[in-house]
N, C-alpha and C. Protein backbone atom coordinates (compact mmCIF):
# COMPACT_ATOMS: atom_id res chain seq x y z
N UNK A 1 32.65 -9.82 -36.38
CA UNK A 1 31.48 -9.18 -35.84
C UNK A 1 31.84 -8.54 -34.51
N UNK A 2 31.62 -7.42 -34.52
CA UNK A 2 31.97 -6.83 -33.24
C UNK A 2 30.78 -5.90 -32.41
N UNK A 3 31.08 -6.81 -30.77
CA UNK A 3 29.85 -6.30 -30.00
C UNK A 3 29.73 -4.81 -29.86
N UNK A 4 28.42 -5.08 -29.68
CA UNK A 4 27.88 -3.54 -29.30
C UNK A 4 28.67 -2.55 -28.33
N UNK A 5 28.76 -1.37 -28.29
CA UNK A 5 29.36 -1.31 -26.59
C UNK A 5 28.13 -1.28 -25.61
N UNK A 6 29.09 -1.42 -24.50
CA UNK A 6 27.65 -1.92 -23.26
C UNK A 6 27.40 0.03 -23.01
N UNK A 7 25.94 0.48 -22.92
CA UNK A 7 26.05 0.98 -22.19
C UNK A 7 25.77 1.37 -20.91
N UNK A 8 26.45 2.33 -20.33
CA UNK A 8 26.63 2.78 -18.81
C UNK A 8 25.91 2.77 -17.64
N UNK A 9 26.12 2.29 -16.74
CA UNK A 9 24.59 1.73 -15.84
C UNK A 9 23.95 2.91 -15.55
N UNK A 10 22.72 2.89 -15.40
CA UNK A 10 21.96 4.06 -14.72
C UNK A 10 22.29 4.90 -13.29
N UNK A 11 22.28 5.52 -13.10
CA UNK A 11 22.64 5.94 -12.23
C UNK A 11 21.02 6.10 -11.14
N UNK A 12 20.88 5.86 -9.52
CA UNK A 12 19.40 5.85 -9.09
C UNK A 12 18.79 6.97 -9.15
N UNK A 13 19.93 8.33 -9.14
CA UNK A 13 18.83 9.29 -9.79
C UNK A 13 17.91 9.30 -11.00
N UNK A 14 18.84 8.57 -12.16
CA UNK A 14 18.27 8.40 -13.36
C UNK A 14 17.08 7.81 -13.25
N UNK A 15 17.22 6.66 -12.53
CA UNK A 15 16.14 5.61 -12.73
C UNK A 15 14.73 6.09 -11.82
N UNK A 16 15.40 6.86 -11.11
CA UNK A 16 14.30 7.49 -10.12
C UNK A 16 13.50 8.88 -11.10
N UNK A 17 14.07 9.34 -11.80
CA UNK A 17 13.70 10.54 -12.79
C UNK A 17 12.85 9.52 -13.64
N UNK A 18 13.23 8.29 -14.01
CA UNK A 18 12.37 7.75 -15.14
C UNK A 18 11.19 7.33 -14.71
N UNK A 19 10.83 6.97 -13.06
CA UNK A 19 9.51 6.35 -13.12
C UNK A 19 8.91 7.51 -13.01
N UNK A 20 9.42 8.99 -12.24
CA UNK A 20 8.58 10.10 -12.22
C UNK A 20 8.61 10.48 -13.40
N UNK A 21 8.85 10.25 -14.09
CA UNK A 21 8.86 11.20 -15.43
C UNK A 21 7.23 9.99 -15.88
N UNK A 22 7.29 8.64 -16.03
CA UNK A 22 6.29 8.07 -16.15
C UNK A 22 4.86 8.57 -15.83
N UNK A 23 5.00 8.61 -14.09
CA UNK A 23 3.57 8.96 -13.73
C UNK A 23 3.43 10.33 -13.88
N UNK A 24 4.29 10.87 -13.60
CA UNK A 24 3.79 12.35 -14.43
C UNK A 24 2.91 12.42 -15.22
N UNK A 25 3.50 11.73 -16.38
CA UNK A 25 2.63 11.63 -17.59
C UNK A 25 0.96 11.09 -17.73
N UNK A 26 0.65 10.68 -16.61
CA UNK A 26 -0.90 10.33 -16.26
C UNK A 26 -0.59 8.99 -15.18
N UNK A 27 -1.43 8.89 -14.24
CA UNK A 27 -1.05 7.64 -13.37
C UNK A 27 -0.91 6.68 -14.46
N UNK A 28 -0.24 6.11 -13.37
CA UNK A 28 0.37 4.64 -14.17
C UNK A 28 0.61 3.68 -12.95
N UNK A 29 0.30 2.40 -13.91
CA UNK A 29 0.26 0.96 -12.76
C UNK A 29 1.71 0.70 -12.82
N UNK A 30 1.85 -0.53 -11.88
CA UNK A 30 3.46 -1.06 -11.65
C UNK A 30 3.70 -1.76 -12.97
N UNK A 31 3.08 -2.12 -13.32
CA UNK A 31 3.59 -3.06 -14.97
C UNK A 31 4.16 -2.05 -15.74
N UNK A 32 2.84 -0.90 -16.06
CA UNK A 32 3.48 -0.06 -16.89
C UNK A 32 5.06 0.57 -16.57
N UNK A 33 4.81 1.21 -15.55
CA UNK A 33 6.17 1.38 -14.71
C UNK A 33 7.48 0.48 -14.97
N UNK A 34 7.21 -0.52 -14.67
CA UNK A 34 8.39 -1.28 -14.81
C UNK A 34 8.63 -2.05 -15.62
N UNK A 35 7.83 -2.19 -16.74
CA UNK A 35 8.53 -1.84 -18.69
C UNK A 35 9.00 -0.93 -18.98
N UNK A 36 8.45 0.18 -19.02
CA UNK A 36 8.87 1.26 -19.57
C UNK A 36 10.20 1.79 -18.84
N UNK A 37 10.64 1.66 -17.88
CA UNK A 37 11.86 1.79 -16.25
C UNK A 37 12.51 0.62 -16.59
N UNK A 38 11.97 -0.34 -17.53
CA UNK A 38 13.39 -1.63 -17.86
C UNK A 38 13.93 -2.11 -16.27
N UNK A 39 13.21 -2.33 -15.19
CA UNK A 39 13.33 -2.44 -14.33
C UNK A 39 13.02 -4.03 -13.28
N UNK A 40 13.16 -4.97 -12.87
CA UNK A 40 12.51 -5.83 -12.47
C UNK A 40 11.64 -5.99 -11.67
N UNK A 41 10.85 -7.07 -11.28
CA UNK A 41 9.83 -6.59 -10.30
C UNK A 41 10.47 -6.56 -8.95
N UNK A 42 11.10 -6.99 -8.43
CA UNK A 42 11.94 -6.74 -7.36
C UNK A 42 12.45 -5.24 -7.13
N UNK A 43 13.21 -4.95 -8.16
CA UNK A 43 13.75 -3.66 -8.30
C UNK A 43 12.60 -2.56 -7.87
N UNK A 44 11.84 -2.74 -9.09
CA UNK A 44 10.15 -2.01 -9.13
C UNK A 44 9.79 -1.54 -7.59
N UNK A 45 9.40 -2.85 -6.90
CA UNK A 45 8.98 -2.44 -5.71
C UNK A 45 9.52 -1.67 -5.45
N UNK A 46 11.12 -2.14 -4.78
CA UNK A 46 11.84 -1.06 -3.49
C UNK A 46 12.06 0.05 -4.06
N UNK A 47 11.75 0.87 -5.20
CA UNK A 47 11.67 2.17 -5.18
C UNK A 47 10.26 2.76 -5.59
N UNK A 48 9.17 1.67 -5.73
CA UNK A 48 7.78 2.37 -5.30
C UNK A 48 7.79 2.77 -4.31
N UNK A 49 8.32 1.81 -2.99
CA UNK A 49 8.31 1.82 -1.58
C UNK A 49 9.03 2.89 -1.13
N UNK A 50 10.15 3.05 -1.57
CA UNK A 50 11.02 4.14 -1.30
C UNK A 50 10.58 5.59 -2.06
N UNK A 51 10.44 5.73 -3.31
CA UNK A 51 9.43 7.00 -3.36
C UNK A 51 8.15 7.56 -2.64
N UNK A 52 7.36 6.44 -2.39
CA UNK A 52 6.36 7.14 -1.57
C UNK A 52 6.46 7.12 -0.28
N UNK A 53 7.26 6.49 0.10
CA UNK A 53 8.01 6.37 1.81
C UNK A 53 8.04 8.16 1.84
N UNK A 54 9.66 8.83 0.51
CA UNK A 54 9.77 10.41 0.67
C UNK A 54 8.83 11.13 0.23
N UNK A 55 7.71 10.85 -0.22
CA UNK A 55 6.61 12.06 -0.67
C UNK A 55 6.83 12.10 -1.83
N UNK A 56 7.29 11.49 -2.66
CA UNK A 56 7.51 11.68 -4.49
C UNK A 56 6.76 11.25 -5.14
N UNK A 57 5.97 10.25 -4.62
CA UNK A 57 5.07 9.49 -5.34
C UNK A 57 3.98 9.32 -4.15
N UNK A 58 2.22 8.79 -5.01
CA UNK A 58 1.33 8.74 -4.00
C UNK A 58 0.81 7.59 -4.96
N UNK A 59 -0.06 6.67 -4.19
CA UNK A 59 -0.86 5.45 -4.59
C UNK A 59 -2.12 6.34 -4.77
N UNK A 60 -2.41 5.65 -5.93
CA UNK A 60 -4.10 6.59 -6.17
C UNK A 60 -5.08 5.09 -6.09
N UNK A 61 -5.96 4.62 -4.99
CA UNK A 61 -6.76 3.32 -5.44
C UNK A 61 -7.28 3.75 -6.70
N UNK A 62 -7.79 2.62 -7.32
CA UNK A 62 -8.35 2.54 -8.46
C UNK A 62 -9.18 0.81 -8.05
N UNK A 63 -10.42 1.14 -8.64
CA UNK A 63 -11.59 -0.70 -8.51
C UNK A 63 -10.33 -1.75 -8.91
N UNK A 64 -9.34 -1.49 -9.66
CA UNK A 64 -8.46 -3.12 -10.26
C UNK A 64 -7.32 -2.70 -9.91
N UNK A 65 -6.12 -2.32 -9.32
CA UNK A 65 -5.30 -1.86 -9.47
C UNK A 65 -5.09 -0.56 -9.12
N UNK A 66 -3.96 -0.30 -8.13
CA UNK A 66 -3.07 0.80 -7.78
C UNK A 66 -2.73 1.88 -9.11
N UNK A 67 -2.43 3.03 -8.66
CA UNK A 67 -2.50 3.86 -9.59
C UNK A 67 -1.34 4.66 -9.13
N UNK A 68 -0.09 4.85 -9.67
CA UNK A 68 0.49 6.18 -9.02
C UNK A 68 0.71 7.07 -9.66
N UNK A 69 0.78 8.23 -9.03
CA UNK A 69 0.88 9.75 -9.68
C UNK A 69 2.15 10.46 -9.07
N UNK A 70 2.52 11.49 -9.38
CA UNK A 70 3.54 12.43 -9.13
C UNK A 70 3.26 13.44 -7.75
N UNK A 71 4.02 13.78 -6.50
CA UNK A 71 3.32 14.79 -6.03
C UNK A 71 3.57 16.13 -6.65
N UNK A 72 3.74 17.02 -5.53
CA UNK A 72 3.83 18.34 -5.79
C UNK A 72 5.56 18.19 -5.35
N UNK A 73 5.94 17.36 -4.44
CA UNK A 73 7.69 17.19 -4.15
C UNK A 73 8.16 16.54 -5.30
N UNK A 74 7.46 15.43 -5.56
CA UNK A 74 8.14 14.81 -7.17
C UNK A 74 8.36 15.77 -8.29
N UNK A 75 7.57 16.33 -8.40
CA UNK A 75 7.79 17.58 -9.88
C UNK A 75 8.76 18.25 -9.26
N UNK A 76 8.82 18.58 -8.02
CA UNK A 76 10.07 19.81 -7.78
C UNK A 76 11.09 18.91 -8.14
N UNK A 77 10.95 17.38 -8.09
CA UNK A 77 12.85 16.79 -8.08
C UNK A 77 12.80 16.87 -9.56
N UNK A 78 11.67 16.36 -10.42
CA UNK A 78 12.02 16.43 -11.86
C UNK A 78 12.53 17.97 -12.63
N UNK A 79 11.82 18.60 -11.96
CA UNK A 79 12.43 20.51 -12.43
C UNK A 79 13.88 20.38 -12.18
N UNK A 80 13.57 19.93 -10.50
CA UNK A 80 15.99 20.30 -10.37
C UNK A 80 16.53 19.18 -10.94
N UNK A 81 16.32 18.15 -11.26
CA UNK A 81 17.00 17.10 -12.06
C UNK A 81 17.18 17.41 -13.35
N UNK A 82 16.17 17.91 -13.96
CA UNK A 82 16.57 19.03 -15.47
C UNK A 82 17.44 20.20 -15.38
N UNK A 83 17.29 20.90 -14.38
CA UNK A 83 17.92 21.96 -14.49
C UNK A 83 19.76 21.59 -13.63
N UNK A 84 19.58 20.59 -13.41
CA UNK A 84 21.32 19.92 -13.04
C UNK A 84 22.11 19.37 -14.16
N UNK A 85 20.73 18.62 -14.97
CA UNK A 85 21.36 18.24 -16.25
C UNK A 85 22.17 18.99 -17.14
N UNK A 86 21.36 19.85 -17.21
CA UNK A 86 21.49 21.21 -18.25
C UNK A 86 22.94 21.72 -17.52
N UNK A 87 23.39 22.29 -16.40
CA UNK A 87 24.55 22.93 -15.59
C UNK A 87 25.38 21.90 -16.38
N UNK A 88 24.83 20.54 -16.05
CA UNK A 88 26.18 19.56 -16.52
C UNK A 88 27.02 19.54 -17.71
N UNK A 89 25.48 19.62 -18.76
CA UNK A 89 25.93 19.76 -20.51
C UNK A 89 26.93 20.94 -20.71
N UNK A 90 26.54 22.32 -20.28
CA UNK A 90 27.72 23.51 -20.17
C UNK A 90 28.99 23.39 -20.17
């Protein structure tokens, strides 16, 4: 029986593209976030904290729970993070 191969760690751009790519998609809470980001809650935090520290992300209150969304700087990193990808594949 032979193991899987491992693969390749994320890189923090990646992982930073994946939670914006998340709230993009409609706010989203930290749970959702950090299932879907395969991420821990430790992890989770320090780059909630650190995205909305740079303007990439914003807390939306909500009556039960935090809400975050994408700004107008977050979409610009997800546009050039696609369009770096793409240079790369070439």
């Amino acid at each position: 029986m032979s193991a899987e191969p491992k693969s390749p760690r994320r890189s923090r751009l990646e992982i930073i593209h994946s939670i914006l790519s998340l709230c993009q998609q409609g706010r989203a809470g930290k749970t959702r976030i950090m299932y879907r980001s395969n991420l821990s809650w430790r992890q989770l935090q320090k780059y909630l904290e650190t995205l909305t520290a740079m303007g990439l992300l914003e807390l939306n209150p909500h009556p039960y729970a935090g809400l975050y969304a994408v700004t107008e700087k977050g979409k610009r990193f997800l546009e050039e993070f696609q369009n770096l990808k793409k240079l790369l594949e070439e």
